[in-house]
C-alpha atoms as a PDB file:
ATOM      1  CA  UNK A   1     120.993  10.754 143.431  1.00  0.00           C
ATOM      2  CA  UNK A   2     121.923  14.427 143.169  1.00  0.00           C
ATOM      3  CA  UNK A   3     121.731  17.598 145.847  1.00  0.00           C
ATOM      4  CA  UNK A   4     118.278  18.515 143.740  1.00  0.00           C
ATOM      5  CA  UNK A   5     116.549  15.363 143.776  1.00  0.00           C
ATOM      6  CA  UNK A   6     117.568  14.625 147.476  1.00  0.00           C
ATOM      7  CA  UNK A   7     116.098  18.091 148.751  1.00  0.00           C
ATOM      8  CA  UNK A   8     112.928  17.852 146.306  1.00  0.00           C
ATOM      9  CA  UNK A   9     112.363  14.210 148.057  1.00  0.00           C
ATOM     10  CA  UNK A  10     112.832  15.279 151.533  1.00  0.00           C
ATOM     11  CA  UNK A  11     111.926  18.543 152.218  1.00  0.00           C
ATOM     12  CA  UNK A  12     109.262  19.037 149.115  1.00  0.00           C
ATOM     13  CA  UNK A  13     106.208  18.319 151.242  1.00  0.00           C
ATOM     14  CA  UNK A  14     107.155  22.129 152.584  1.00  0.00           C
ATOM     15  CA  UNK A  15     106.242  23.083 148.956  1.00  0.00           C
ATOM     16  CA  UNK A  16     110.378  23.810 147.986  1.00  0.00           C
ATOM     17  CA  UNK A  17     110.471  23.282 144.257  1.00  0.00           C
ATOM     18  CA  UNK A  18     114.074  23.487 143.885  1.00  0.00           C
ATOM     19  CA  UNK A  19     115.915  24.836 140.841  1.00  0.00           C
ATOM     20  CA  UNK A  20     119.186  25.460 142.210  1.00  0.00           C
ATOM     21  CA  UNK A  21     121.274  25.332 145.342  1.00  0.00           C
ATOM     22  CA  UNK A  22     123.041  28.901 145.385  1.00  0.00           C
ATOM     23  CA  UNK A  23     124.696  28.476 149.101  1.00  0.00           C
ATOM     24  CA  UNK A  24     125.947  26.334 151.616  1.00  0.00           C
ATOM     25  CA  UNK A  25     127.791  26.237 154.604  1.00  0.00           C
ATOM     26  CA  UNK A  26     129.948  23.185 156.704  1.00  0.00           C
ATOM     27  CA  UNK A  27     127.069  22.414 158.769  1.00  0.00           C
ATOM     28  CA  UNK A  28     124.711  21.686 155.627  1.00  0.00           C
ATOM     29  CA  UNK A  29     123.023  24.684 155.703  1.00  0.00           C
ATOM     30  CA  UNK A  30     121.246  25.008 151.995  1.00  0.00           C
ATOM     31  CA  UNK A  31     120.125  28.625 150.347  1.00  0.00           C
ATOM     32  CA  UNK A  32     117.647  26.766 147.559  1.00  0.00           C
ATOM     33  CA  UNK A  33     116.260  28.852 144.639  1.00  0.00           C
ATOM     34  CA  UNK A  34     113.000  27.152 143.769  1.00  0.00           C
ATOM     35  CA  UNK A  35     110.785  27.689 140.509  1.00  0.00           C
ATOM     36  CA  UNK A  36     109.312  30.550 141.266  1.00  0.00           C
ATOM     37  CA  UNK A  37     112.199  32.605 141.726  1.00  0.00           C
ATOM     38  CA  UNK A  38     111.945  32.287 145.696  1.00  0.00           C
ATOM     39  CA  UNK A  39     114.779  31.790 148.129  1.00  0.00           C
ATOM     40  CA  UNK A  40     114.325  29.254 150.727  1.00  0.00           C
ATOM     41  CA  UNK A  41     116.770  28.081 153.606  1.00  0.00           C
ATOM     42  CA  UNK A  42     117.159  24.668 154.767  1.00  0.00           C
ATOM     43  CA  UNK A  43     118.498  24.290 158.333  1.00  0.00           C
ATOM     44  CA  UNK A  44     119.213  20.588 159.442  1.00  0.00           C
ATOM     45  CA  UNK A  45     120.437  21.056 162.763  1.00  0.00           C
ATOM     46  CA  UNK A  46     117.502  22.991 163.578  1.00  0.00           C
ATOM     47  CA  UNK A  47     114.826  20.362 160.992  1.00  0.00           C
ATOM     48  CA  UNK A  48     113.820  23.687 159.046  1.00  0.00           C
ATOM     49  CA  UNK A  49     112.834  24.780 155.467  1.00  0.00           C
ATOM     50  CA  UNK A  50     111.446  28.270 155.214  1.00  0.00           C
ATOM     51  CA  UNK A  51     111.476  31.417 152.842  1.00  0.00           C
ATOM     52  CA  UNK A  52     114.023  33.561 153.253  1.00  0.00           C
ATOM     53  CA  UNK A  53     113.597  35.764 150.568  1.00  0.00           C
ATOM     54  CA  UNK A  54     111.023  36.238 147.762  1.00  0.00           C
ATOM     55  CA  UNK A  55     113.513  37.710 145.414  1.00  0.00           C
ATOM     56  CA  UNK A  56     117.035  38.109 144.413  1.00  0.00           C
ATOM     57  CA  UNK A  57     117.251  41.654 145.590  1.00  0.00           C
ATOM     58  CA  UNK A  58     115.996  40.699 148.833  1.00  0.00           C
ATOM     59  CA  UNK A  59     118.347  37.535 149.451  1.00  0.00           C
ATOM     60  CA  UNK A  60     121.141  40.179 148.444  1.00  0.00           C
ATOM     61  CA  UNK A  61     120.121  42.323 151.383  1.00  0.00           C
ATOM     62  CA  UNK A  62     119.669  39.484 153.734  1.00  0.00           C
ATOM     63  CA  UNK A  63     123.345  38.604 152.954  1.00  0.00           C
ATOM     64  CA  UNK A  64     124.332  41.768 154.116  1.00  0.00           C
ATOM     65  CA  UNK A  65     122.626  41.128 157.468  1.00  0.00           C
ATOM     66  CA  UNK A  66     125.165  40.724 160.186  1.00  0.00           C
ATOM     67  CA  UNK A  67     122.355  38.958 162.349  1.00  0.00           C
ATOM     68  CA  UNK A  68     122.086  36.884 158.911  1.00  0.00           C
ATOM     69  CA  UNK A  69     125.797  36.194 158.653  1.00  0.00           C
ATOM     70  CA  UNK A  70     126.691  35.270 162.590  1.00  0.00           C
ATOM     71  CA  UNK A  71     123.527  32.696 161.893  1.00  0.00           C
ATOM     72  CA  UNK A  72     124.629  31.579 158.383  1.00  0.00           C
ATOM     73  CA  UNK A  73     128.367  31.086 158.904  1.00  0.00           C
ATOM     74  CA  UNK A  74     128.186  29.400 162.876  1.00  0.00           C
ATOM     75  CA  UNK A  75     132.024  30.768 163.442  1.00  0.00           C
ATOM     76  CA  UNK A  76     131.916  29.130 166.722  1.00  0.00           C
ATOM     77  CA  UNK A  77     130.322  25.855 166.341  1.00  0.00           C
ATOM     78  CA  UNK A  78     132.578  25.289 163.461  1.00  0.00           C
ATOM     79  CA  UNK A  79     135.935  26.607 164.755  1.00  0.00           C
ATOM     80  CA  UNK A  80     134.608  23.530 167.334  1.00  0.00           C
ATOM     81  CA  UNK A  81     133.391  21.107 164.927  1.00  0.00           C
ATOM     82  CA  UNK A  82     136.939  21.532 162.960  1.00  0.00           C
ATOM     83  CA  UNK A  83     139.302  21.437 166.306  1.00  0.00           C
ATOM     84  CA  UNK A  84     136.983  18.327 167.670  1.00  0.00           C
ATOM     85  CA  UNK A  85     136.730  16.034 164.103  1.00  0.00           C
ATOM     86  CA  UNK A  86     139.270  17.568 162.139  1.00  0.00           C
ATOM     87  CA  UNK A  87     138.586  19.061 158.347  1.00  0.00           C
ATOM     88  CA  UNK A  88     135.894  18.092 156.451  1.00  0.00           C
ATOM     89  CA  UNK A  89     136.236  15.424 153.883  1.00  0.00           C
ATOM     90  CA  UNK A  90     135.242  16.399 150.663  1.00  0.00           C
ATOM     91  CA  UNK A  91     131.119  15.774 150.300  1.00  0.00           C
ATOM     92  CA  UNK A  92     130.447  15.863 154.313  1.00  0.00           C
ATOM     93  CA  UNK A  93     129.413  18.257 156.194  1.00  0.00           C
ATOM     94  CA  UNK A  94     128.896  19.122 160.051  1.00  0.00           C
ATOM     95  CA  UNK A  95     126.248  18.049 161.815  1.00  0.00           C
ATOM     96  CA  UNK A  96     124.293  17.618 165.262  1.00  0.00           C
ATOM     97  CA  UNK A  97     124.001  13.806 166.523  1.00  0.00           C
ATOM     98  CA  UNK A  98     120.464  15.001 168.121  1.00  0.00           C
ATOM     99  CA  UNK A  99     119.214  17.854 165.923  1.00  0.00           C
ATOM    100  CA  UNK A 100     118.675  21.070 168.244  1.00  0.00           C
ATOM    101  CA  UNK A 101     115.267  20.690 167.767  1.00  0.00           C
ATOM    102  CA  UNK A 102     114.814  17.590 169.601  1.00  0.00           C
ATOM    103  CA  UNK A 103     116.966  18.516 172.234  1.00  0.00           C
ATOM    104  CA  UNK A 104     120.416  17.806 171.093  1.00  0.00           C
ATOM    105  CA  UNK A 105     123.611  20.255 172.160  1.00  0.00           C
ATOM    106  CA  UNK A 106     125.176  22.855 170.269  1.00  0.00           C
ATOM    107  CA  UNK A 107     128.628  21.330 170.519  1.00  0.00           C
ATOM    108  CA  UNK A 108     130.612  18.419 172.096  1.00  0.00           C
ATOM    109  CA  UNK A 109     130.211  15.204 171.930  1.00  0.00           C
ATOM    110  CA  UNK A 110     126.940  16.260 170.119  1.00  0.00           C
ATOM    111  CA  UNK A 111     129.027  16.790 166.815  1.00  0.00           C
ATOM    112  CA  UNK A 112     129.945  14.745 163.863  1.00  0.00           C
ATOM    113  CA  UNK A 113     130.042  14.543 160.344  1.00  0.00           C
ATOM    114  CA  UNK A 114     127.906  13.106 157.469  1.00  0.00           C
ATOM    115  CA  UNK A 115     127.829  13.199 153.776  1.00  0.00           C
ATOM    116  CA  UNK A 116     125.651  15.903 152.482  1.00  0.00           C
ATOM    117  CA  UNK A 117     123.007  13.853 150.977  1.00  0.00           C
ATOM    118  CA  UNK A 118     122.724  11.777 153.967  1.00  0.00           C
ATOM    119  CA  UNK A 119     121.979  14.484 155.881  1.00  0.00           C
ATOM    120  CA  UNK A 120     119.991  16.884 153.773  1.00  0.00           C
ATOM    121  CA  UNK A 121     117.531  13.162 153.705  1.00  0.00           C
ATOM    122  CA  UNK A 122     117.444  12.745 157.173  1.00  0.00           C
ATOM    123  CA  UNK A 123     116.739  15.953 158.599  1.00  0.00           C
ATOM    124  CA  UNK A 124     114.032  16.234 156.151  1.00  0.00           C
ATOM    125  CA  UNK A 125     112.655  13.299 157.030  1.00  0.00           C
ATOM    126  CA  UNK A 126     112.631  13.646 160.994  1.00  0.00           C
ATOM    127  CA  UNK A 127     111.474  17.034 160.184  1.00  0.00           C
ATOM    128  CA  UNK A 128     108.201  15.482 158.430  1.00  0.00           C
ATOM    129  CA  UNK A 129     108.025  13.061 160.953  1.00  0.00           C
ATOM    130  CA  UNK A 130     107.100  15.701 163.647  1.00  0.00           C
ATOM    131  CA  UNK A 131     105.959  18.725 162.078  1.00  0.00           C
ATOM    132  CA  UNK A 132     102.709  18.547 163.590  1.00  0.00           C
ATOM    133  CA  UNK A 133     103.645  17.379 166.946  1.00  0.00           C
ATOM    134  CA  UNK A 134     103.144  20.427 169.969  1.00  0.00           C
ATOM    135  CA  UNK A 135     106.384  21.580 171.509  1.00  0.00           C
ATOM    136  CA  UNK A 136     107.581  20.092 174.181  1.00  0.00           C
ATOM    137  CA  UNK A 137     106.294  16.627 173.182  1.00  0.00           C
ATOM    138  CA  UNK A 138     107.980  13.719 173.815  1.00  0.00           C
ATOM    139  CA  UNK A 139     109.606  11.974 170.637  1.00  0.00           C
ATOM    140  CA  UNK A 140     111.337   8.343 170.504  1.00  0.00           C
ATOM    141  CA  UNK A 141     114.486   8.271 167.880  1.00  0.00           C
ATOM    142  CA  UNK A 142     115.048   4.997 166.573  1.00  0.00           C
ATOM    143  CA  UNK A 143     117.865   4.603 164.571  1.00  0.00           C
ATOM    144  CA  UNK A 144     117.752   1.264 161.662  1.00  0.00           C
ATOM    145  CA  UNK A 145     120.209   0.795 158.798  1.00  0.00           C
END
């Protein structure tokens, strides 16, 4: 299955259409054009889709926010990821064990790696899972193969 199909099958109940994926960075972070000319974000360690922009012009000047940019490019958590579980392999991206969301660590032993598909499908999933739960509710992660 391809990037497109994976995101429209796990993250389209947000209403993301996608047409194209126009960015990405090592921790799977997607910037998806969808069909109405829309920019959204997709944001697996955190199990978020959202608008970012409503127009080309206005994703141009959100990539010349620096708040934007320290966000987008997570110099930190990388330069950690890459020290902790060497380079990437080519497909696989960075990721949190425990997304951030449900309660998971920015870091350590929290880190690992995944293929992009893999991940892009199960963050969208767990983020379906519990969109509607209150926060701080308590959630059970069970993990099959």
């Amino acid at each position: 299955m391809d990037l497109l199909s994976v995101i429209e099958r796990s993250w389209g109940w947000t209403g993301l259409r996608p047409t194209a994926v126009v960015g990405d960075n090592p921790f799977g972070n997607l910037i998806v054009k969808d069909q109405t000319e829309r920019y959204w974000r997709i944001c697996p360690e955190d199990l978020f889709c959202a608008v970012v922009a409503a127009s080309r012009p206005e994703l141009d000047a959100l990539s010349r926010s620096q708040e934007f940019l320290h966000d987008w490019y997570m110099a930190t958590l990388v330069g950690q990821a890459e020290q902790g579980l060497g380079p990437l392999r080519p497909g696989y991206r960075y990721c949190l064990k425990i997304p951030a969301t449900l309660g998971g660590q920015y870091g350590g032993d929290n880190l690992a790696t995944l293929p992009l598909l893999e991940l892009i499908a199960a963050s969208g999933h767990i983020a379906q899972q519990i969109r509607e739960l209150p926060d701080g509710a308590q959630v059970r992660l069970v993990v099959t193969e």
